[in-house]
C-alpha atoms as a PDB file:
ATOM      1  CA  UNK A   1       0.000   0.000   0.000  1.00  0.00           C
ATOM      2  CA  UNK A   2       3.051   2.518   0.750  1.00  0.00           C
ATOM      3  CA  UNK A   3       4.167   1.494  -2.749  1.00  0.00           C
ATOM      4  CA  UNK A   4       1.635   1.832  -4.445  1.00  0.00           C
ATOM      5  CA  UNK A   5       0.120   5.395  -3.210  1.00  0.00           C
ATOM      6  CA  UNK A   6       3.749   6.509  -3.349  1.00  0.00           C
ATOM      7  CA  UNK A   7       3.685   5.533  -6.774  1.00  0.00           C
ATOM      8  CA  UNK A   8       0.322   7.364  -7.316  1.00  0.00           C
ATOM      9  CA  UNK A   9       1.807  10.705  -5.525  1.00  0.00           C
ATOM     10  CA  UNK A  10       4.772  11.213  -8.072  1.00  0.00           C
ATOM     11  CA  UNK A  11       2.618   9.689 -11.436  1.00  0.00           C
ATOM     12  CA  UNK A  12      -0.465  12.191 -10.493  1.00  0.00           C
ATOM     13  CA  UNK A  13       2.724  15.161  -9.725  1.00  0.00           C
ATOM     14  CA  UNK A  14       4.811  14.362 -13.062  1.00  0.00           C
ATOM     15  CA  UNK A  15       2.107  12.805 -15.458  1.00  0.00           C
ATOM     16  CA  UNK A  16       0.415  16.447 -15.654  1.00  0.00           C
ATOM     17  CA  UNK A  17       3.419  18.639 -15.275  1.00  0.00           C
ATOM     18  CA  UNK A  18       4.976  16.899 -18.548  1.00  0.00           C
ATOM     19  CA  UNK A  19       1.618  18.058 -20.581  1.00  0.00           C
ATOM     20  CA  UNK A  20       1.661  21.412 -19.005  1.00  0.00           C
ATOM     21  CA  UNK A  21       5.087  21.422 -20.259  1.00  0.00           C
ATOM     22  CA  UNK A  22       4.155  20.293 -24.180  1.00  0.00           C
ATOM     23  CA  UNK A  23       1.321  22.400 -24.144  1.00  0.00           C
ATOM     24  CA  UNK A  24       3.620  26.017 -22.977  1.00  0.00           C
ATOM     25  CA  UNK A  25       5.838  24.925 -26.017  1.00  0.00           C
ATOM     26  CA  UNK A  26       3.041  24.583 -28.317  1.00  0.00           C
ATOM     27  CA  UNK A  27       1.673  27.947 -27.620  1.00  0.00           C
ATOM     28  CA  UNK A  28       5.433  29.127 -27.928  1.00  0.00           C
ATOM     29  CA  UNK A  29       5.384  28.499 -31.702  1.00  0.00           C
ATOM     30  CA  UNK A  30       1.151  28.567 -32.797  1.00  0.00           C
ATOM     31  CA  UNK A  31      -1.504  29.958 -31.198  1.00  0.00           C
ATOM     32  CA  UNK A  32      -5.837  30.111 -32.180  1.00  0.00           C
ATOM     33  CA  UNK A  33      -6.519  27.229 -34.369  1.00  0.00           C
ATOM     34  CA  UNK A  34      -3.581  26.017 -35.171  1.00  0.00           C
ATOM     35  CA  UNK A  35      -2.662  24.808 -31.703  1.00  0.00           C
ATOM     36  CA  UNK A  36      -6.157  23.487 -31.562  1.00  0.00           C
ATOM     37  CA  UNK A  37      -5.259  21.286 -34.004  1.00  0.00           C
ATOM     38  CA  UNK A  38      -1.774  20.525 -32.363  1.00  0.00           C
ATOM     39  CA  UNK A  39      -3.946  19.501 -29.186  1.00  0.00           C
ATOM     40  CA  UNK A  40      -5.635  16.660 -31.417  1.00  0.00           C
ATOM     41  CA  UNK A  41      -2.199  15.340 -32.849  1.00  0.00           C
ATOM     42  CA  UNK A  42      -1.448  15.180 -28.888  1.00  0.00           C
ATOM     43  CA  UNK A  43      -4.332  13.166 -27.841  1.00  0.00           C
ATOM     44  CA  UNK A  44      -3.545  11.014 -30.473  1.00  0.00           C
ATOM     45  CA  UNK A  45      -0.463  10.372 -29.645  1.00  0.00           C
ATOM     46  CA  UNK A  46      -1.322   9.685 -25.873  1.00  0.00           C
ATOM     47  CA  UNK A  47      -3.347   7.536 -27.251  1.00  0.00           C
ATOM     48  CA  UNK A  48      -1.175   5.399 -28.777  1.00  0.00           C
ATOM     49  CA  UNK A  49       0.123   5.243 -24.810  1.00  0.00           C
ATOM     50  CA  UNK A  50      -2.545   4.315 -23.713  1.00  0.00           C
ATOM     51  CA  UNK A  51      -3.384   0.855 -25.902  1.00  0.00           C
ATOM     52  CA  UNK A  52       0.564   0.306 -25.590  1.00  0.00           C
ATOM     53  CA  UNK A  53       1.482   0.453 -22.123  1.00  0.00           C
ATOM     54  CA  UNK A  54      -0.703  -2.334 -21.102  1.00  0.00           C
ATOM     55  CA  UNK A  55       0.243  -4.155 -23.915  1.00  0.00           C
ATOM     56  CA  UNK A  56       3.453  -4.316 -23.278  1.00  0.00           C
ATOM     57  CA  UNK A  57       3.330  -4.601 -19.412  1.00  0.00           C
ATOM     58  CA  UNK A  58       1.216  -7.502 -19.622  1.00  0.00           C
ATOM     59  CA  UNK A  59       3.496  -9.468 -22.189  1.00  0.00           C
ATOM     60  CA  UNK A  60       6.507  -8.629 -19.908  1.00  0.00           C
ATOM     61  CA  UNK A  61       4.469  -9.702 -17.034  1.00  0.00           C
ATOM     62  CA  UNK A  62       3.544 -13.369 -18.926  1.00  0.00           C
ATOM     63  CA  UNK A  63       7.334 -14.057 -19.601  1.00  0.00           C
ATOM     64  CA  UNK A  64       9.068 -13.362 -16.469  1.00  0.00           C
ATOM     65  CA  UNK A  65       5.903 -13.740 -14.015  1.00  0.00           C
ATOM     66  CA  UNK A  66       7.329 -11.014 -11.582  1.00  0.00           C
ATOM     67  CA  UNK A  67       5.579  -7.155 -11.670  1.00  0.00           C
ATOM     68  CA  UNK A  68       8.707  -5.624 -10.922  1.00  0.00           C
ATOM     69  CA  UNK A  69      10.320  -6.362 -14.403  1.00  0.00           C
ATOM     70  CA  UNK A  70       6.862  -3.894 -15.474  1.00  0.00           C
ATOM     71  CA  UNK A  71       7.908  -1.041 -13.283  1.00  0.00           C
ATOM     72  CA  UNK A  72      11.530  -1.634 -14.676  1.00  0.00           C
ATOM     73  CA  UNK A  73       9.815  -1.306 -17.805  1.00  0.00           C
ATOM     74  CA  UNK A  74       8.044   1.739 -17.323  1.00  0.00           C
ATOM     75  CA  UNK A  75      11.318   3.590 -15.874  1.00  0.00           C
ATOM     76  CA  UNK A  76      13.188   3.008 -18.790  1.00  0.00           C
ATOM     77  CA  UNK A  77      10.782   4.450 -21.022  1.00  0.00           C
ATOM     78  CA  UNK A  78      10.590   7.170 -18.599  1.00  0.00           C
ATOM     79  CA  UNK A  79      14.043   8.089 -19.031  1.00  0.00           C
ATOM     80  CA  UNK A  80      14.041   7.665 -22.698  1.00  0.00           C
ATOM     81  CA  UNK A  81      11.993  10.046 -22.668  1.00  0.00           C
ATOM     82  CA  UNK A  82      13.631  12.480 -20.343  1.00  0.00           C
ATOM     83  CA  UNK A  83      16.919  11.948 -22.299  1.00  0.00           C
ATOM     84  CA  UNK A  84      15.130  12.776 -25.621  1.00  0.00           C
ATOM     85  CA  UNK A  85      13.676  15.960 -24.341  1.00  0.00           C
ATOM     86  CA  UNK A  86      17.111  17.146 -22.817  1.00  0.00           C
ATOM     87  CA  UNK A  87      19.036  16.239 -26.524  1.00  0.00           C
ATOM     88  CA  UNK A  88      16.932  15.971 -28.696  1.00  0.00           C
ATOM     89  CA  UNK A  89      14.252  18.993 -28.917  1.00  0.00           C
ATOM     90  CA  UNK A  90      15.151  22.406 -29.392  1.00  0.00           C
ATOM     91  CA  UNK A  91      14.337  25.711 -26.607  1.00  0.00           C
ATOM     92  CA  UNK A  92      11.460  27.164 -27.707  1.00  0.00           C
ATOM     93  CA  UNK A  93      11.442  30.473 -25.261  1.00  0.00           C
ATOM     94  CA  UNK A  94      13.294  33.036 -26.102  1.00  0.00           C
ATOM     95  CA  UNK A  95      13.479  34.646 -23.106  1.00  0.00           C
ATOM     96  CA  UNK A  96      14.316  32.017 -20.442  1.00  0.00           C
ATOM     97  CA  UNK A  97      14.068  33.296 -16.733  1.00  0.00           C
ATOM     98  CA  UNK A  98      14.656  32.314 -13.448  1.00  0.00           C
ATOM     99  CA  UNK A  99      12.091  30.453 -11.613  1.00  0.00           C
ATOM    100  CA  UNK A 100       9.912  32.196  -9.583  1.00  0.00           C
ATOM    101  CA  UNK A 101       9.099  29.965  -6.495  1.00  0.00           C
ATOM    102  CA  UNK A 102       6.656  32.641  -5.366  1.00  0.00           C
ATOM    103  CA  UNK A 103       4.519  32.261  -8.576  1.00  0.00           C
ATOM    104  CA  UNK A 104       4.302  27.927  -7.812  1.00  0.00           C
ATOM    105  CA  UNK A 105       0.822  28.138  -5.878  1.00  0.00           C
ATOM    106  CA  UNK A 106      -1.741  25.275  -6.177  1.00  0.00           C
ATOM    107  CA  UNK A 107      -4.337  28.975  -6.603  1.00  0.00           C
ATOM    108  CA  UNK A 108      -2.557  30.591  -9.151  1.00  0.00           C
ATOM    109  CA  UNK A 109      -5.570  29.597 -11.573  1.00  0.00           C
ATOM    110  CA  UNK A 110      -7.746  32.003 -10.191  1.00  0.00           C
ATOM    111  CA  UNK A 111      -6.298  34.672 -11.784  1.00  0.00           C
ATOM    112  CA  UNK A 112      -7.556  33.707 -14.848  1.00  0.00           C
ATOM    113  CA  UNK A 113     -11.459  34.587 -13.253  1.00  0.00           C
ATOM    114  CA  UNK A 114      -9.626  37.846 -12.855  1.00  0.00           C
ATOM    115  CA  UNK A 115      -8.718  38.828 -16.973  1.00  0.00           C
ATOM    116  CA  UNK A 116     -12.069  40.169 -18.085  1.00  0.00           C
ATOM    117  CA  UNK A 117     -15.673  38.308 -19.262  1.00  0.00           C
ATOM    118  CA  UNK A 118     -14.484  36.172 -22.264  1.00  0.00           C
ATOM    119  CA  UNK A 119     -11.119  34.726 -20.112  1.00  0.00           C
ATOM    120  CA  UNK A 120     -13.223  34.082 -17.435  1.00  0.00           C
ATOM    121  CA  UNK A 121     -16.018  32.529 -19.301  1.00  0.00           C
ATOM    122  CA  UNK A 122     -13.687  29.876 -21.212  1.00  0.00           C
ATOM    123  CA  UNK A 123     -12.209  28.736 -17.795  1.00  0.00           C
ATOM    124  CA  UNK A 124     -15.380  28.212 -16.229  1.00  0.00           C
ATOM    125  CA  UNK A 125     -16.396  26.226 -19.198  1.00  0.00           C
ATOM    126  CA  UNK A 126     -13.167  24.512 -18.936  1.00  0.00           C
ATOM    127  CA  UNK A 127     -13.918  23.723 -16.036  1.00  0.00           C
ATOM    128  CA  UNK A 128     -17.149  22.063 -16.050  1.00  0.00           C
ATOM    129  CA  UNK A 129     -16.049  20.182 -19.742  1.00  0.00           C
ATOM    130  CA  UNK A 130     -13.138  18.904 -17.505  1.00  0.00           C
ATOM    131  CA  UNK A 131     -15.064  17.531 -14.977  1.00  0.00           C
ATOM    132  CA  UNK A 132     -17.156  14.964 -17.469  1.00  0.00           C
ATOM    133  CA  UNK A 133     -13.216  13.530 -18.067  1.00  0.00           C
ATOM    134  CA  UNK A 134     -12.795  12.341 -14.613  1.00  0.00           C
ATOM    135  CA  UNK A 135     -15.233   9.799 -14.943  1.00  0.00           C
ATOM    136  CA  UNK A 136     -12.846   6.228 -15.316  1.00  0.00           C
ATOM    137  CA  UNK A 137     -13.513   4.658 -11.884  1.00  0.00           C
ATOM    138  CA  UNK A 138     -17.427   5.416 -11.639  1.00  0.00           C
ATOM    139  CA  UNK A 139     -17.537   3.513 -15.207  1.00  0.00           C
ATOM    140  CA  UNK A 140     -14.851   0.505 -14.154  1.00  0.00           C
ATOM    141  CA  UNK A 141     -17.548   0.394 -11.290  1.00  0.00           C
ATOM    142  CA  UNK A 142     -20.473   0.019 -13.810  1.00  0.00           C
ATOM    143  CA  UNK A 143     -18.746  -2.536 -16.063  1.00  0.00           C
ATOM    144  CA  UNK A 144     -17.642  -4.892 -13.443  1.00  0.00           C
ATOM    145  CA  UNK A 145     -21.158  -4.673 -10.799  1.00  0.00           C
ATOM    146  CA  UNK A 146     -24.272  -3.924 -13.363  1.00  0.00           C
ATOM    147  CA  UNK A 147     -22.559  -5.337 -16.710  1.00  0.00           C
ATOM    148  CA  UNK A 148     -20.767  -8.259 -14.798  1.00  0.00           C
ATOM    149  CA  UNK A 149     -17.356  -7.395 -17.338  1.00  0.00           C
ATOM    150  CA  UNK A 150     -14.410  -9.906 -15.863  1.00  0.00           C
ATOM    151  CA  UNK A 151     -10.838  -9.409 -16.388  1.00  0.00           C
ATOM    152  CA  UNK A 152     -10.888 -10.343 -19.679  1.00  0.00           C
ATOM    153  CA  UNK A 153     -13.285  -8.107 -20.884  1.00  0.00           C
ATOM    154  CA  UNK A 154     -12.011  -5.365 -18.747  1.00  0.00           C
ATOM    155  CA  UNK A 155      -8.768  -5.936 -20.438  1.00  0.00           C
ATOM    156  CA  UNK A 156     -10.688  -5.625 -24.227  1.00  0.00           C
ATOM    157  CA  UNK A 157     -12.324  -2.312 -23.032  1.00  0.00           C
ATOM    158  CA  UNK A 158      -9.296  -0.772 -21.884  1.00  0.00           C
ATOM    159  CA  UNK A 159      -7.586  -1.552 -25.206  1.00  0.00           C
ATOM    160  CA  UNK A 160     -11.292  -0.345 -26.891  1.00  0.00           C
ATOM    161  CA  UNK A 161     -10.559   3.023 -24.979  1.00  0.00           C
ATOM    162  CA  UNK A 162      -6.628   3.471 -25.865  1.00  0.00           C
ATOM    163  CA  UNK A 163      -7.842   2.577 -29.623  1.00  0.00           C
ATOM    164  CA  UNK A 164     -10.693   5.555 -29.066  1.00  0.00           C
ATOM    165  CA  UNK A 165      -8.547   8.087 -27.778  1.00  0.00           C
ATOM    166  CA  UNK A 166      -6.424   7.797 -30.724  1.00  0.00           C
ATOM    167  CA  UNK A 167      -9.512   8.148 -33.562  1.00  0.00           C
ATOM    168  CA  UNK A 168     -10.872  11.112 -31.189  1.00  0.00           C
ATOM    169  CA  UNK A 169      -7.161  13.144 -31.681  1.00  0.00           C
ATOM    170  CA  UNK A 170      -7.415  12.462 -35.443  1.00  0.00           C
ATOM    171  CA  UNK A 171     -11.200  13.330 -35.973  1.00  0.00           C
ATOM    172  CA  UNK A 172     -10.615  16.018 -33.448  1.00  0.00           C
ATOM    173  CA  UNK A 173      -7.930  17.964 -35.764  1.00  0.00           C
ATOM    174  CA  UNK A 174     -10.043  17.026 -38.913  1.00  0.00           C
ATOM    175  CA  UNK A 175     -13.588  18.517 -37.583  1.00  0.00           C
ATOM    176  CA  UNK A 176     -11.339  21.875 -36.196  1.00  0.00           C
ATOM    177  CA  UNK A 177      -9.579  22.586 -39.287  1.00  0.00           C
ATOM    178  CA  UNK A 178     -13.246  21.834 -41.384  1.00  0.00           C
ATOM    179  CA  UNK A 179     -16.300  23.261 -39.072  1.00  0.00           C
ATOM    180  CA  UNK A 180     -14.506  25.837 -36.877  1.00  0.00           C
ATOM    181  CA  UNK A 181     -14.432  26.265 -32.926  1.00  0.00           C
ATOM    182  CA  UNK A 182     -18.474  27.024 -32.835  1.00  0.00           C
ATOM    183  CA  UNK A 183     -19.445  23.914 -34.884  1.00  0.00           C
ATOM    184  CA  UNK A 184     -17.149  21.233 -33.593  1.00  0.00           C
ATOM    185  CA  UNK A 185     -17.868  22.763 -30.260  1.00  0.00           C
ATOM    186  CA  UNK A 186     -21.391  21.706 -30.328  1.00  0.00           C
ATOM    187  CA  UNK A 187     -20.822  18.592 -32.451  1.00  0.00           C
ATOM    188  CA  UNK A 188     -18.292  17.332 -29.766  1.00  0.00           C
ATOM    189  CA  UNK A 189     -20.803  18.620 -26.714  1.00  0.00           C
ATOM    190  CA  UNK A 190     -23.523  16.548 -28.881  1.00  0.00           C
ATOM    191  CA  UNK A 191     -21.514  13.654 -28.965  1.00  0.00           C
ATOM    192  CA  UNK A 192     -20.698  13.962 -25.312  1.00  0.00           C
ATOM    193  CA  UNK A 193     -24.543  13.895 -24.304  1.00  0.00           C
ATOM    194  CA  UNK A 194     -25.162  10.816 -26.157  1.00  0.00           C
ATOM    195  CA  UNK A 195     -21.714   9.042 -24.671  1.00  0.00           C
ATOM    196  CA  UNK A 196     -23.233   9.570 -21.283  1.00  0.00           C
ATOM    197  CA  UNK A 197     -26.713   8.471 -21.991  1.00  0.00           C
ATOM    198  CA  UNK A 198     -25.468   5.351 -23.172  1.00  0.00           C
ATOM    199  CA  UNK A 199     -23.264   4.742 -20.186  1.00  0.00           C
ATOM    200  CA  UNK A 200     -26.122   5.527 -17.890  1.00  0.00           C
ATOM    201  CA  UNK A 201     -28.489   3.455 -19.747  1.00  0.00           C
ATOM    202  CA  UNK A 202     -25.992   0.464 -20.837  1.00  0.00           C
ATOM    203  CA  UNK A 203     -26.704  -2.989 -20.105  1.00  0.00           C
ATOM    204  CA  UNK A 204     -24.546  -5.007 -22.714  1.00  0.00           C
ATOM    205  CA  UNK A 205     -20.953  -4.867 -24.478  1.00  0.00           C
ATOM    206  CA  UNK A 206     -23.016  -3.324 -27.605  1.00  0.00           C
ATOM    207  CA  UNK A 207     -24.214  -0.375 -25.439  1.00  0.00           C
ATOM    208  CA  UNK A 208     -20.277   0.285 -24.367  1.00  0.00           C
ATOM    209  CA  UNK A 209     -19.395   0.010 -28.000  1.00  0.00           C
ATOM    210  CA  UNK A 210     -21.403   2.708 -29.059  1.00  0.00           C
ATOM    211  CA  UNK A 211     -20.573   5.002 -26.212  1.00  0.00           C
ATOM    212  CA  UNK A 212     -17.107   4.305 -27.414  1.00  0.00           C
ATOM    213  CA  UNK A 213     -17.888   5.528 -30.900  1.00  0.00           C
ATOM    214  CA  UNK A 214     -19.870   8.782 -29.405  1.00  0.00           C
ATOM    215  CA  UNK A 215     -16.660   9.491 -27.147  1.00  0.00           C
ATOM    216  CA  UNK A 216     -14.373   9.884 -30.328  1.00  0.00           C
ATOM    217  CA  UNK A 217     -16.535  12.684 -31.695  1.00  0.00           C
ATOM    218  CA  UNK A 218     -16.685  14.032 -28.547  1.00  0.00           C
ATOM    219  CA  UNK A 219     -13.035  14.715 -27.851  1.00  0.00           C
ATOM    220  CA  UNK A 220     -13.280  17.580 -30.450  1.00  0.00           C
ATOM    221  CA  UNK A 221     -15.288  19.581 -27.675  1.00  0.00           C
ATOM    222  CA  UNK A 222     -12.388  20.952 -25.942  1.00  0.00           C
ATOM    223  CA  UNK A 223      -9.909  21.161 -28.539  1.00  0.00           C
ATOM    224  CA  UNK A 224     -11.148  25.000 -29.469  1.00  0.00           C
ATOM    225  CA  UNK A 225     -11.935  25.949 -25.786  1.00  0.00           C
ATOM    226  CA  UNK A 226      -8.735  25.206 -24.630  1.00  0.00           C
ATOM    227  CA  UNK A 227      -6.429  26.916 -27.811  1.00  0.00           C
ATOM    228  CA  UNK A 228      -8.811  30.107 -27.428  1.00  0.00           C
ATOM    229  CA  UNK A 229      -8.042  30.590 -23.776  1.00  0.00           C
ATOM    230  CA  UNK A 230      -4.625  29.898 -23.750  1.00  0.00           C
ATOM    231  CA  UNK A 231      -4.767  32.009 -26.710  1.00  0.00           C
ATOM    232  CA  UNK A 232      -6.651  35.300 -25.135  1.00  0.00           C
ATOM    233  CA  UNK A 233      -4.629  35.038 -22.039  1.00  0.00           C
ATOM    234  CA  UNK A 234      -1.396  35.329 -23.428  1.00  0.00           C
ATOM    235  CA  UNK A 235      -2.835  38.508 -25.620  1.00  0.00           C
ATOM    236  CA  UNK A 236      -3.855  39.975 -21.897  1.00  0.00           C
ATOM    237  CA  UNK A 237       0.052  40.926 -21.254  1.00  0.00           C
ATOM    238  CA  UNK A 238       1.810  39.804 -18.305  1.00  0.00           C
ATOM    239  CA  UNK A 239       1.287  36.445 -18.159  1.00  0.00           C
ATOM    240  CA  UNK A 240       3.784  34.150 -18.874  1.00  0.00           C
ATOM    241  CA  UNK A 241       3.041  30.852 -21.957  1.00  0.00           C
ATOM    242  CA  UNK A 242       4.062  28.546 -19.123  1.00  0.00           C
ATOM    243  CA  UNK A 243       2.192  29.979 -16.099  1.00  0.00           C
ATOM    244  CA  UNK A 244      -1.351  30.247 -18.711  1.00  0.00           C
ATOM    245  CA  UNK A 245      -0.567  26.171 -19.207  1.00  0.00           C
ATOM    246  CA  UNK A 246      -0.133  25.525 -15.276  1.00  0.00           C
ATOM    247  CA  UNK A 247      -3.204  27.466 -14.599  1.00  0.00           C
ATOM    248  CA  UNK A 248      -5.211  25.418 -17.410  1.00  0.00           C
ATOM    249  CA  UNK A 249      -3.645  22.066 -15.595  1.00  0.00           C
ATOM    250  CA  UNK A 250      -4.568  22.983 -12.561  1.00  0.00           C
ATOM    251  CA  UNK A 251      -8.086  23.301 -13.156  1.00  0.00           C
ATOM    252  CA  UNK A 252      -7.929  19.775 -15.014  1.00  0.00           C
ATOM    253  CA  UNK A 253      -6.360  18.503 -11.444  1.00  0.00           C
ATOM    254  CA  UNK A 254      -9.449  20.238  -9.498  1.00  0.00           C
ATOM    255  CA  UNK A 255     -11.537  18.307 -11.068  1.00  0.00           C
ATOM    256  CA  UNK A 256      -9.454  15.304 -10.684  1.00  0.00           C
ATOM    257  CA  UNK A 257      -9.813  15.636  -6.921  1.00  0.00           C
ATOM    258  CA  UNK A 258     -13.144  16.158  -6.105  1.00  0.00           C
ATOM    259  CA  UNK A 259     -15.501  14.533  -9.387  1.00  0.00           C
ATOM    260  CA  UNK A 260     -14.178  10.609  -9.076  1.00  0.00           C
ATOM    261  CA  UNK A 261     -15.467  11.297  -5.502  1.00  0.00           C
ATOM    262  CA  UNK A 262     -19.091  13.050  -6.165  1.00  0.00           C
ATOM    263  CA  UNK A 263     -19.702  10.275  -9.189  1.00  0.00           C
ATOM    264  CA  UNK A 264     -18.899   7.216  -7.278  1.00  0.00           C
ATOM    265  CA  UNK A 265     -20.680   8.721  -4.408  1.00  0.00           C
ATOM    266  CA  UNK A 266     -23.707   9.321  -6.584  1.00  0.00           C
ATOM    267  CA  UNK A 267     -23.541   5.981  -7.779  1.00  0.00           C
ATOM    268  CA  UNK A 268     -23.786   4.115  -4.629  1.00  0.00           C
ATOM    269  CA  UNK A 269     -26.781   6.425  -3.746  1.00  0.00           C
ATOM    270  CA  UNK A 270     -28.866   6.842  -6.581  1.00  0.00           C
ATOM    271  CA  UNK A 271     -27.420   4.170  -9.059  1.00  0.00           C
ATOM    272  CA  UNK A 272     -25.676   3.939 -12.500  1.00  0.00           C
ATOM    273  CA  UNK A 273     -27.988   6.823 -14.385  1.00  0.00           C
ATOM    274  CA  UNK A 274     -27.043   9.347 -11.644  1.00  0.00           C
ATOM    275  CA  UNK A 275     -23.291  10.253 -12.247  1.00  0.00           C
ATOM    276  CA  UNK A 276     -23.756  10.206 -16.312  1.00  0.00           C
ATOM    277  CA  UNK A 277     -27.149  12.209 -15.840  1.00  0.00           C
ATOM    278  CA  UNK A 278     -24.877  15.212 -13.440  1.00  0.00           C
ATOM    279  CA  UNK A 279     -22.252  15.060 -15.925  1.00  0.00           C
ATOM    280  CA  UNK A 280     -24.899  16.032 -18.858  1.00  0.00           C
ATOM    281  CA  UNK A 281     -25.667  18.743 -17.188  1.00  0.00           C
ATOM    282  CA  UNK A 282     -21.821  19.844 -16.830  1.00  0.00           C
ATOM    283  CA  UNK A 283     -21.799  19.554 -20.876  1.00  0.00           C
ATOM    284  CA  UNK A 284     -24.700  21.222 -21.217  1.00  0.00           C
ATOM    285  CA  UNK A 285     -23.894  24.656 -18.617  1.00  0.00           C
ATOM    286  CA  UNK A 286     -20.371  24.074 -20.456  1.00  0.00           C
ATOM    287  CA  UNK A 287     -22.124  24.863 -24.064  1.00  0.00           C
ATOM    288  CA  UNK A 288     -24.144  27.057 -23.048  1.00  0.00           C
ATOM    289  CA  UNK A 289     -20.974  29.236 -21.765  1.00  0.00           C
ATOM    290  CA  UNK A 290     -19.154  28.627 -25.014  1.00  0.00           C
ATOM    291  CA  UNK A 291     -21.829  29.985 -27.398  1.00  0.00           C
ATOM    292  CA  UNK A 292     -20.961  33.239 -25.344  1.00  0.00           C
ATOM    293  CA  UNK A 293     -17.356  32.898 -26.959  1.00  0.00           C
ATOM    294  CA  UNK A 294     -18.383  31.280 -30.195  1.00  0.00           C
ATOM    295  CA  UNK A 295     -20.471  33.842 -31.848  1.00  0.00           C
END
């Protein structure tokens, strides 16, 4: 157990800091749609992770029969990874600076509820589009007590999911770059309403299937809302590309905290419409913020 939430302590500390940091280098070199687009090239490419990773961890862990040789695994990638960021990609600021330790507050996001009616607007609606992401342990509680999934199924799903998150960067960038940040706005929101109907109605592996299928459309829904406030706040003035990306993380890791918590616990209570249901409405006070924006 020390392990393990040890484990979980650095993953949840470096895991977001690493896409803070890709995302203040993207907005070092394209900004409005064109990062937009970037964002869906990323998703697809964390995709790719995400089918991957247990791939290759559970092959490793059918040869030598031992977990540790996984973790092993997963370190070395790590610090391929490192090692290719430190020799292999260019500096994209052109100004580097010292850190400022006073700046590195858990609260510096508020500020951006502080940069005038359309800043504020897109973070609120980041916010609440955020929250409907943090929904993995409410639905590995639906598939495993109402849909009886095993391990092996499990196992399909997750690999389902990996396989979706890839299609949903690529359609993503495609549906930007065609309909513009009004159109695939509400397309993706659309597509979001009828992935969570479907999970809180779903009583078979079809039903999951199709949610699947709505949840690649719907990953387009944030892909303009994020680029235009990251975009707007930089025009403000003083803010720095890297602080804007810390304070867009850090509402994703609000939401983190407190919505596995209020799904699960509305679960238990109320049963498997409840959580999907209270995320709808997330989408839907999300939308209705955007078309504010989006005019």
């Amino acid at each position: 157990m020390a392990a393990n939430w040890m484990d979980r302590l650095f993953a949840g500390a470096c895991f977001p800091a690493a896409f803070t940091i890709i995302n203040a280098m993207l907005s070092d070199v394209v900004l409005g749609e064109g990062l937009a687009k970037c964002a869906g090239e990323i998703a697809a490419a964390g995709g790719m992770a995400v089918v991957l990773g247990p791939v290759m961890a559970a092959k490793l862990m059918e040869i030598t029969g031992n977990p540790k040789y996984c973790c092993l695994l997963a370190s070395g990638v790590s610090l391929l990874m490192a090692s290719y960021v430190a020799f292999g990609v260019d500096e994209t600021l052109r100004d580097v600076k010292p850190i400022d330790w006073k700046a590195c507050n858990p609260f510096s996001f508020l500020e951006l509820f502080r940069r005038g009616r359309k800043i504020s607007t897109l973070a609120l609606a980041t916010l609440l589009e955020r929250s409907v992401r943090d929904m993995h342990d409410v639905k590995m509680i639906v598939l495993k007590s109402n849909l009886g999934f095993d391990t092996t199924k499990i196992v399909k799903y997750m690999f389902g999911s990996g396989i979706q998150v890839v299609a949903a960067g690529i359609v993503g960038k495609k549906l930007v770059g065609r309909l513009g940040p009004r159109a695939s706005t509400l397309v993706g929101n659309t597509a979001s309403l009828a992935n969570l109907g479907t999970w809180a109605y779903a009583s078979s592996s079809f039903a999951i299937a199709w949610a699947l299928i709505f949840d690649t459309i719907a990953g387009v829904r944030s892909l303009s809302a994020n680029a235009t406030l990251t975009t707007l706040a930089i025009s403000s003035g003083d803010l720095g590309r890297g602080e804007i990306a810390s304070m867009i993380s850090q509402l994703a890791n609000l939401t983190k905290i407190f919505c596995p918590y209020v799904y699960t616990l509305l679960f238990s209570r109320y049963g498997q419409k409840a959580p999907f249901l209270f995320a709808s409405i997330s989408i839907c006070l999300s939308h209705s913020l955007l078309r504010q924006v989006f005019k």
